[in-house]
PDB file of N, CA and C in Angstrom:
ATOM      1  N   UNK A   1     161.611  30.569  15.353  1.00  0.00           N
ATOM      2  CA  UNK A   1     161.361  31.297  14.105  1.00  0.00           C
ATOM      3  C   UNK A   1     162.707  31.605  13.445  1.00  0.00           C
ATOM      4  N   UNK A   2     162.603  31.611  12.116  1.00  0.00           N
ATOM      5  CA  UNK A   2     164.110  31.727  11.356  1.00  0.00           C
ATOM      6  C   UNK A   2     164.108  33.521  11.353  1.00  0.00           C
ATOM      7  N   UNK A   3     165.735  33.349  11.443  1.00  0.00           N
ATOM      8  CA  UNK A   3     165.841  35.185  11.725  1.00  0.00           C
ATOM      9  C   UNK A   3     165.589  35.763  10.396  1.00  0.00           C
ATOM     10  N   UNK A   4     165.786  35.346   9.296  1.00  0.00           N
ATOM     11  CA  UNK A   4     165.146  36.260   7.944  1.00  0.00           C
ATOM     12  C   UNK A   4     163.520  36.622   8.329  1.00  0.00           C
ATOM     13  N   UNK A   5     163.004  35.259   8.413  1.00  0.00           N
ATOM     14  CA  UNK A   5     161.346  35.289   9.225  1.00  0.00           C
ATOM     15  C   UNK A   5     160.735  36.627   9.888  1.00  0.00           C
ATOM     16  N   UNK A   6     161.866  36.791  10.759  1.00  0.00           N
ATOM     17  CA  UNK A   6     162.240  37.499  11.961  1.00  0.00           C
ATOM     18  C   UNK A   6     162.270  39.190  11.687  1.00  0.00           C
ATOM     19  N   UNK A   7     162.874  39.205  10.555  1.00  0.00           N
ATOM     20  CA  UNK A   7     163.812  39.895  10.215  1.00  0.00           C
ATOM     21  C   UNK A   7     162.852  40.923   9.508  1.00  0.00           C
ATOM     22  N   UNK A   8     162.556  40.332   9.090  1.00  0.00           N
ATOM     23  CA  UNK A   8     161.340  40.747   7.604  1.00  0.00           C
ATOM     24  C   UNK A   8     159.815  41.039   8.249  1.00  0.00           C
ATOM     25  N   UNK A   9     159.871  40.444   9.571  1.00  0.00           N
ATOM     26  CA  UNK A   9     158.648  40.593  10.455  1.00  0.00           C
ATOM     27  C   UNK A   9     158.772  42.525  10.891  1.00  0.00           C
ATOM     28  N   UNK A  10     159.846  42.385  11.436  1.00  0.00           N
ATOM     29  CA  UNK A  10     160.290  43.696  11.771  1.00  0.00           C
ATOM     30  C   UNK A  10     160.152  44.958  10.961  1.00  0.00           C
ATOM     31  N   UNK A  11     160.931  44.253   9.220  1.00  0.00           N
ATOM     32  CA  UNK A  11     160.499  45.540   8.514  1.00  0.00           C
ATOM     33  C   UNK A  11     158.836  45.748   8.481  1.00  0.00           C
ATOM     34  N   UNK A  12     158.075  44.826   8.324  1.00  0.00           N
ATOM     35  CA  UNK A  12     156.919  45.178   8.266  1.00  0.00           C
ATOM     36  C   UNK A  12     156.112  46.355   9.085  1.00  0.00           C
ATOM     37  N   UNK A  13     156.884  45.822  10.751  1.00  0.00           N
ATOM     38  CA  UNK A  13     156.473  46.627  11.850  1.00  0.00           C
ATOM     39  C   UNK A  13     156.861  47.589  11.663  1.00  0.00           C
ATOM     40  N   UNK A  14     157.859  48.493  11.208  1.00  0.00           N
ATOM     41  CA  UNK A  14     157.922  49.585  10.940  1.00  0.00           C
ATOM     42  C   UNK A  14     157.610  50.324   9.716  1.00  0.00           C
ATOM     43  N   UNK A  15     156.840  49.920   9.017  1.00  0.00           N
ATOM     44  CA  UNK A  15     156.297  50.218   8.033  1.00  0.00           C
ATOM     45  C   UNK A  15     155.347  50.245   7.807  1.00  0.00           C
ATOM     46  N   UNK A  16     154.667  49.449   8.872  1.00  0.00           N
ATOM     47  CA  UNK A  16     153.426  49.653   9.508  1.00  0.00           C
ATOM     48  C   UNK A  16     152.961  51.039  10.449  1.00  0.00           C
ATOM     49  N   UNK A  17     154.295  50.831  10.799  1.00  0.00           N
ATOM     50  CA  UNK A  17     154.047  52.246  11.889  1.00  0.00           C
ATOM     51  C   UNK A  17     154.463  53.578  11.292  1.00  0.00           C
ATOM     52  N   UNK A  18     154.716  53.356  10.056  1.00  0.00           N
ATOM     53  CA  UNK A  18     155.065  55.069   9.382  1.00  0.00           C
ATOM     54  C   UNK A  18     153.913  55.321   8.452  1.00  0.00           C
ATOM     55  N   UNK A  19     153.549  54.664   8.067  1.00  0.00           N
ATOM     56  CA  UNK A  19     152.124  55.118   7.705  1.00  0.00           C
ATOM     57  C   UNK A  19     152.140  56.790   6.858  1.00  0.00           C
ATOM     58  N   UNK A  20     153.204  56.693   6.008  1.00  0.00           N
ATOM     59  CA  UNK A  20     153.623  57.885   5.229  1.00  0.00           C
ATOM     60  C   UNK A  20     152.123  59.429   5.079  1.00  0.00           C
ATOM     61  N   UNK A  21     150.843  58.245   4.852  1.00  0.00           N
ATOM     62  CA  UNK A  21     149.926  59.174   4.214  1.00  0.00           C
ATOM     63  C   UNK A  21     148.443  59.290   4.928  1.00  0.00           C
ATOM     64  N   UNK A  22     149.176  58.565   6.282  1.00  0.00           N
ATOM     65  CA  UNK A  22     147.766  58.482   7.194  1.00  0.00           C
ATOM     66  C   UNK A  22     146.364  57.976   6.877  1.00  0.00           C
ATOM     67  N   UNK A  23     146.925  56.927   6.586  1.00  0.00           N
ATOM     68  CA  UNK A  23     145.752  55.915   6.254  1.00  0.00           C
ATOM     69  C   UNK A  23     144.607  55.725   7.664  1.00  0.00           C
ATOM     70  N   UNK A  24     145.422  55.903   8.841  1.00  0.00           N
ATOM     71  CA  UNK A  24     145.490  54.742   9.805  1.00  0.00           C
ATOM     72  C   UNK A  24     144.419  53.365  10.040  1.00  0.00           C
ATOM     73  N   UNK A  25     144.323  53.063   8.823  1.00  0.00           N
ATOM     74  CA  UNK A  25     144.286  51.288   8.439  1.00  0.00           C
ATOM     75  C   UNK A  25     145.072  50.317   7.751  1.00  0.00           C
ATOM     76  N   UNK A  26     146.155  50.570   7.897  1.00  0.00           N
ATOM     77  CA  UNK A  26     147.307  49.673   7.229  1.00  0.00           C
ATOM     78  C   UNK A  26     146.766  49.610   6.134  1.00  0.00           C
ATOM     79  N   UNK A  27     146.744  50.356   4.754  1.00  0.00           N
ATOM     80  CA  UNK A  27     146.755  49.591   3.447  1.00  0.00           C
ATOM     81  C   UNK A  27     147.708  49.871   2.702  1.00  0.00           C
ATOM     82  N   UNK A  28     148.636  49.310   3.101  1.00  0.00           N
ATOM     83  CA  UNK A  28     149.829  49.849   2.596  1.00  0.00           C
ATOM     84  C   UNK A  28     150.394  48.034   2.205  1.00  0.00           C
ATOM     85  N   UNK A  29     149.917  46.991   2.201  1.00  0.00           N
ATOM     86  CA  UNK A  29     150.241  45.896   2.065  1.00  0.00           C
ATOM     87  C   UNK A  29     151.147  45.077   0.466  1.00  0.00           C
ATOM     88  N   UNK A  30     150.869  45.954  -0.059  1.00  0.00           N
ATOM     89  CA  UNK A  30     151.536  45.801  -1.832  1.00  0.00           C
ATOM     90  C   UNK A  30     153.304  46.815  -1.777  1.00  0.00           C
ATOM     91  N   UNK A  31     152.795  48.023  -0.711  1.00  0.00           N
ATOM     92  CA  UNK A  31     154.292  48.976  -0.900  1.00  0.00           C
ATOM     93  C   UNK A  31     154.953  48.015  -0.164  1.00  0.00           C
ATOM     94  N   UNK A  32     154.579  47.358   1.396  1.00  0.00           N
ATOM     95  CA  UNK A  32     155.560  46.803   2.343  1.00  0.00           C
ATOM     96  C   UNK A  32     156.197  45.916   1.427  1.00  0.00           C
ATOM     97  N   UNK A  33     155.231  44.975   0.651  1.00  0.00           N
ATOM     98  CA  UNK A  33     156.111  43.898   0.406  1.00  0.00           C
ATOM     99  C   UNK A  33     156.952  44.217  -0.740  1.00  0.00           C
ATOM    100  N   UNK A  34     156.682  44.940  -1.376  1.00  0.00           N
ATOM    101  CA  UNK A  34     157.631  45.923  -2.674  1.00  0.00           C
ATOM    102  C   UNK A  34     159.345  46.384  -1.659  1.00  0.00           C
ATOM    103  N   UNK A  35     158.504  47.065  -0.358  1.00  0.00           N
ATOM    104  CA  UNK A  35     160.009  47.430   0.218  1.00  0.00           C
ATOM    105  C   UNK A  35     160.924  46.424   0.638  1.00  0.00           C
ATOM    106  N   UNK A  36     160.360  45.825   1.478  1.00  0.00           N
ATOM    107  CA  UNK A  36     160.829  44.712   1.500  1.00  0.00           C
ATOM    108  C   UNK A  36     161.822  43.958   0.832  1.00  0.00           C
ATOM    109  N   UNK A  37     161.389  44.119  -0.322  1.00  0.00           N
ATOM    110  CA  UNK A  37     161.841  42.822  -1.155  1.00  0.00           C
ATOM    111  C   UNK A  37     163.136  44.206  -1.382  1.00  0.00           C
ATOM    112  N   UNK A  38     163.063  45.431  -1.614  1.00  0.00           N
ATOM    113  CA  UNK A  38     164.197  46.870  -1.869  1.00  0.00           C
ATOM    114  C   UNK A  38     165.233  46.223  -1.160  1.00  0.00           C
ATOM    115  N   UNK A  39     164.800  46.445   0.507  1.00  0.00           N
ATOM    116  CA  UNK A  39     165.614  46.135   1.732  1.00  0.00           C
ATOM    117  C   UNK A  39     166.624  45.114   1.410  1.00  0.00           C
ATOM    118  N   UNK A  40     166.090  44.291   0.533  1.00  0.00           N
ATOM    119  CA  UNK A  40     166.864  42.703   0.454  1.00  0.00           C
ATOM    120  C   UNK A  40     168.078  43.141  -0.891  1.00  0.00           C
ATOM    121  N   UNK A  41     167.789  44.475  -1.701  1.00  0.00           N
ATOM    122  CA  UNK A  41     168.553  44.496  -2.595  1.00  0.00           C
ATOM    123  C   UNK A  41     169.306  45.043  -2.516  1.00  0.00           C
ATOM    124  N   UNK A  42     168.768  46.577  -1.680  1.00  0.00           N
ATOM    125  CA  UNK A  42     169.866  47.475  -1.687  1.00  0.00           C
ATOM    126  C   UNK A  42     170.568  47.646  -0.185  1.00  0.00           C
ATOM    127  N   UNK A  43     171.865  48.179  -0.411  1.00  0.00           N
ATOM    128  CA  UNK A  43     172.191  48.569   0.773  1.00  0.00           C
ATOM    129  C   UNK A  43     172.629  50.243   1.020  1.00  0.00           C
ATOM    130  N   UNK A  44     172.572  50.574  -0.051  1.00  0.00           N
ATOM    131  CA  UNK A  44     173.011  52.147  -0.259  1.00  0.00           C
ATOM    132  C   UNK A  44     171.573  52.504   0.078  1.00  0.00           C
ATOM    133  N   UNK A  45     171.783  53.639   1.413  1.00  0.00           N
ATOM    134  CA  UNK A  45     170.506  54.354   1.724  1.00  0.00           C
ATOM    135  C   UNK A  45     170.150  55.554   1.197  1.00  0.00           C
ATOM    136  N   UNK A  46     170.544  56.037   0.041  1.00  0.00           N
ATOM    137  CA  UNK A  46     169.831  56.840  -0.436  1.00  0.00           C
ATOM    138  C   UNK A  46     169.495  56.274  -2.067  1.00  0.00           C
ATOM    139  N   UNK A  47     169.906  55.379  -2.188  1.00  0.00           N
ATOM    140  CA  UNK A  47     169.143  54.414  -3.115  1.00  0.00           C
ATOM    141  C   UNK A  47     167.908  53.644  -3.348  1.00  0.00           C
ATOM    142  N   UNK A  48     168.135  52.974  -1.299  1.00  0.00           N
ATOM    143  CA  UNK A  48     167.103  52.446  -1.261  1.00  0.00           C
ATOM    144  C   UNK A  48     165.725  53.580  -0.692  1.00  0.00           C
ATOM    145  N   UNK A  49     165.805  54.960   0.004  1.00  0.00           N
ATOM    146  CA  UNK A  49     165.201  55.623   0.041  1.00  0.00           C
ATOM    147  C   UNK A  49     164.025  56.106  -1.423  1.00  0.00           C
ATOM    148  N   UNK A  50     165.179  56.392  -2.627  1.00  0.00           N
ATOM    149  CA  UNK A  50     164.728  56.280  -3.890  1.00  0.00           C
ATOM    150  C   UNK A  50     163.539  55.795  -4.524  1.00  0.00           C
ATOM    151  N   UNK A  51     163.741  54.675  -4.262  1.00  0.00           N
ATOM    152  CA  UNK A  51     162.993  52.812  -4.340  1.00  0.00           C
ATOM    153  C   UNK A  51     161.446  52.831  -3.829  1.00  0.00           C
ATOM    154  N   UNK A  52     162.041  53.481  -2.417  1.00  0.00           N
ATOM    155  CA  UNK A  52     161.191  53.551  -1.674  1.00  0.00           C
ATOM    156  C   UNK A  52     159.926  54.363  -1.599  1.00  0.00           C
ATOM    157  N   UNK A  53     160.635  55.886  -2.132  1.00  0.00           N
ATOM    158  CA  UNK A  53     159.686  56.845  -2.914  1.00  0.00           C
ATOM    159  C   UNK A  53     158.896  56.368  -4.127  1.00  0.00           C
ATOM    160  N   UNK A  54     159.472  55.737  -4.650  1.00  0.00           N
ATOM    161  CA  UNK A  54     158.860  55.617  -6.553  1.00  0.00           C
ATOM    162  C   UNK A  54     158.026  54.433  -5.909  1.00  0.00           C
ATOM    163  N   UNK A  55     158.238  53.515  -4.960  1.00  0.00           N
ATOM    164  CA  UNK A  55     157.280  52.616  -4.740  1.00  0.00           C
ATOM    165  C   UNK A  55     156.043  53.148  -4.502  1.00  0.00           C
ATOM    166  N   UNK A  56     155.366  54.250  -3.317  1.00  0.00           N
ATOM    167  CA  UNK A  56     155.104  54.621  -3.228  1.00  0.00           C
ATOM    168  C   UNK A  56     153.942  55.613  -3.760  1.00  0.00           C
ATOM    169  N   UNK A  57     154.869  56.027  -4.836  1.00  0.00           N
ATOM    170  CA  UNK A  57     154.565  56.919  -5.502  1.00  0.00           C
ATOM    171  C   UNK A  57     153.545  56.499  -6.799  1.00  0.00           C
ATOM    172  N   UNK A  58     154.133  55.395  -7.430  1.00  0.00           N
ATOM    173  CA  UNK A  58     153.716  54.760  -8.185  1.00  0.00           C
ATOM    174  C   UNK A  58     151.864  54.116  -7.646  1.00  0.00           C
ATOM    175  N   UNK A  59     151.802  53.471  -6.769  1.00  0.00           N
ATOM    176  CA  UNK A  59     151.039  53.102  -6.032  1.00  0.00           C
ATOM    177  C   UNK A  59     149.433  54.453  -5.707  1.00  0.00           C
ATOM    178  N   UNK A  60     150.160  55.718  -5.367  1.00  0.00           N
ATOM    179  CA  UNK A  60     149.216  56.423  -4.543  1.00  0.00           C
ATOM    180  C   UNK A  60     149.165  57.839  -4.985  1.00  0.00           C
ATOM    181  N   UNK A  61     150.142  57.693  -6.344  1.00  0.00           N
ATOM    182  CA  UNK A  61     150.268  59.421  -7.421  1.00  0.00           C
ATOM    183  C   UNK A  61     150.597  60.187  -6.155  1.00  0.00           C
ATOM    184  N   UNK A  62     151.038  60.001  -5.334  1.00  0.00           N
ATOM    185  CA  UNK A  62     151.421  61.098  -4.431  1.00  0.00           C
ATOM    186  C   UNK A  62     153.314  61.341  -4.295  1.00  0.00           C
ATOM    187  N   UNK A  63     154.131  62.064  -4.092  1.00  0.00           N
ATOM    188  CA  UNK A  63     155.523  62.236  -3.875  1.00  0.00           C
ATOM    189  C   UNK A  63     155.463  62.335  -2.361  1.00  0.00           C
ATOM    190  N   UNK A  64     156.225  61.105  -2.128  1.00  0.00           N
ATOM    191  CA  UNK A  64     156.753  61.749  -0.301  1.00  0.00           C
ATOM    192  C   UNK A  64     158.069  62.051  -0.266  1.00  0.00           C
ATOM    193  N   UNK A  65     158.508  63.503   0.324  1.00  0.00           N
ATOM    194  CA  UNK A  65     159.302  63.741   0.480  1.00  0.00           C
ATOM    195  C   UNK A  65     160.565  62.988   0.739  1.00  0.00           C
ATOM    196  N   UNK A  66     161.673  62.618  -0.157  1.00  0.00           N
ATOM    197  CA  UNK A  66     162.822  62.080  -0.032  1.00  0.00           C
ATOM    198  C   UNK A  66     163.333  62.090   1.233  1.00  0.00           C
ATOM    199  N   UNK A  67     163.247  63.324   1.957  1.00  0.00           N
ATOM    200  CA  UNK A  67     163.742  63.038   3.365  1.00  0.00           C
ATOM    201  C   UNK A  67     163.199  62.345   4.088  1.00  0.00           C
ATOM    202  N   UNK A  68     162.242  62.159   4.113  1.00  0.00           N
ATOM    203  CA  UNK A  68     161.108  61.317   5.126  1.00  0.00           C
ATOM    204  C   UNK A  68     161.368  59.576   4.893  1.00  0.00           C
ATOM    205  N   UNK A  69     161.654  59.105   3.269  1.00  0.00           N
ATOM    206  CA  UNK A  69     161.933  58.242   2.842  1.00  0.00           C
ATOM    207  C   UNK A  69     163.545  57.895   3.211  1.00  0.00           C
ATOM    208  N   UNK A  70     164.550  58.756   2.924  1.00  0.00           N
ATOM    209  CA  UNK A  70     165.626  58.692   3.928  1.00  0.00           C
ATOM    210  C   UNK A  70     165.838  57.949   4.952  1.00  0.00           C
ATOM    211  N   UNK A  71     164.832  58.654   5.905  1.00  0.00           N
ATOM    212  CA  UNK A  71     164.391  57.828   7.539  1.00  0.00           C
ATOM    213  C   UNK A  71     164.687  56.747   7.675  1.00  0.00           C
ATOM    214  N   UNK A  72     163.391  56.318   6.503  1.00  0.00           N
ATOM    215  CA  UNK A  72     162.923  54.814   7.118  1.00  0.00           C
ATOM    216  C   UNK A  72     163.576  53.924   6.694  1.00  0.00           C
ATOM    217  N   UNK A  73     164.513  54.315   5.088  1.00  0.00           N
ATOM    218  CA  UNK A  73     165.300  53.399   4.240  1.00  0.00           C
ATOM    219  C   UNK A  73     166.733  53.019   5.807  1.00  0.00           C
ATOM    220  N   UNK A  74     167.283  54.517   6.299  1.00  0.00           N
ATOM    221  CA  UNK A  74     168.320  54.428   7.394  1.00  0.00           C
ATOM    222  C   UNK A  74     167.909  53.580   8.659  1.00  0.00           C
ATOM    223  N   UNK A  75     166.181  53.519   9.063  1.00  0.00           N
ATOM    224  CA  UNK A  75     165.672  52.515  10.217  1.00  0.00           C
ATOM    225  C   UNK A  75     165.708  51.192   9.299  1.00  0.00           C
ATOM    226  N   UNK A  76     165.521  50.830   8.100  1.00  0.00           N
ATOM    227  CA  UNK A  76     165.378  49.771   7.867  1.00  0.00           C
ATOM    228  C   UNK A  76     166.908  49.029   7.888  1.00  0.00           C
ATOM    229  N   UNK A  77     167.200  49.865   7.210  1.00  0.00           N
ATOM    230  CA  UNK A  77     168.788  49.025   6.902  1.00  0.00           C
ATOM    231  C   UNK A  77     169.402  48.655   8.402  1.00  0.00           C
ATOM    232  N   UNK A  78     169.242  49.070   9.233  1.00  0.00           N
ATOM    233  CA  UNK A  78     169.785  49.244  10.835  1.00  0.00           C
ATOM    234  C   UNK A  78     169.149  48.057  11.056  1.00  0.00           C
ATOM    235  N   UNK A  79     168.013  47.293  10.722  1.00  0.00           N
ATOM    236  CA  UNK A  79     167.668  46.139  11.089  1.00  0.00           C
ATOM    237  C   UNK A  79     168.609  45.269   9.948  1.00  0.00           C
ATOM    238  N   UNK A  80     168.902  45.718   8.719  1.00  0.00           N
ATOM    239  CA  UNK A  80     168.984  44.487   8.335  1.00  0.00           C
ATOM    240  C   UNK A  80     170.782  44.334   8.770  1.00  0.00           C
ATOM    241  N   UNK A  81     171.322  45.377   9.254  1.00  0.00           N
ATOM    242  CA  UNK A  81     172.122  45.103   9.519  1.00  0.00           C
ATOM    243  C   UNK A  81     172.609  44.293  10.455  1.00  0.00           C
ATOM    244  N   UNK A  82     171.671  44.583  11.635  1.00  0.00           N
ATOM    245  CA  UNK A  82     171.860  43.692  12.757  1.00  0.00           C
ATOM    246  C   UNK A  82     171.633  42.508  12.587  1.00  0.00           C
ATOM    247  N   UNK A  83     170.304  42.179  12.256  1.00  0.00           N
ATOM    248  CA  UNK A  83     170.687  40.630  11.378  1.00  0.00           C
ATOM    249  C   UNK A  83     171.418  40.202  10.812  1.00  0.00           C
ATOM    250  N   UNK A  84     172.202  40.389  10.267  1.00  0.00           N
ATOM    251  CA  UNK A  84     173.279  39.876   9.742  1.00  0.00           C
ATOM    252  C   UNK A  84     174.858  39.923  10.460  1.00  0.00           C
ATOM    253  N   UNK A  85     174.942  40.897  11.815  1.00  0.00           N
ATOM    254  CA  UNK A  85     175.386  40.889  12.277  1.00  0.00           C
ATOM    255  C   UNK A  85     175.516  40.018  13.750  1.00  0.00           C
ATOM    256  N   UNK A  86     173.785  39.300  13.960  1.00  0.00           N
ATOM    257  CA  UNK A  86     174.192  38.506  14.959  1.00  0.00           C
ATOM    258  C   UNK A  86     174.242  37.101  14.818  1.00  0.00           C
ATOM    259  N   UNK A  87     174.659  36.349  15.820  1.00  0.00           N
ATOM    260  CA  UNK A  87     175.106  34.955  15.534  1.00  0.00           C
ATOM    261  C   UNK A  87     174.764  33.873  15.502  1.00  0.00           C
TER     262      UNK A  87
END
């Protein structure tokens, strides 16, 4: 499997597993791939936290707390970092 493949598999999994608004049925399938595609733009984490909120937000009229969005923007980037960091 190609590591972007890989890579992008991962953000899903955790975005799967934060489940901001307690769905617990994954329908969150339009924000992941919205973040996703964030992950790929930004690298400033309280930018992409931002992103991440208004995605969100936009989607479900609800505000999630910036800190919470924080989190996951700081778990995400930690993957994309490592990807790009290995060889």
């Amino acid at each position: 499997m190609r590591k972007e493949v890989r890579t992008n598999l991962q953000f899903v999994d955790v975005l799967n597993q934060w489940d901001p608004f307690h769905l617990k049925n994954g329908d969150y399938d339009t924000e992941i791939a919205d973040t996703v595609q964030a992950v790929h733009e930004l690298d400033d984490p309280i930018k992409l936290a931002e992103r991440i909120q208004a995605i969100y937000e936009f989607s479900f009229e609800k505000v999630i707390p910036l800190d919470e969005c924080k989190k996951i923007a700081n778990e995400l980037l930690v993957i994309k970092g490592n990807q790009s960091c290995s060889l």
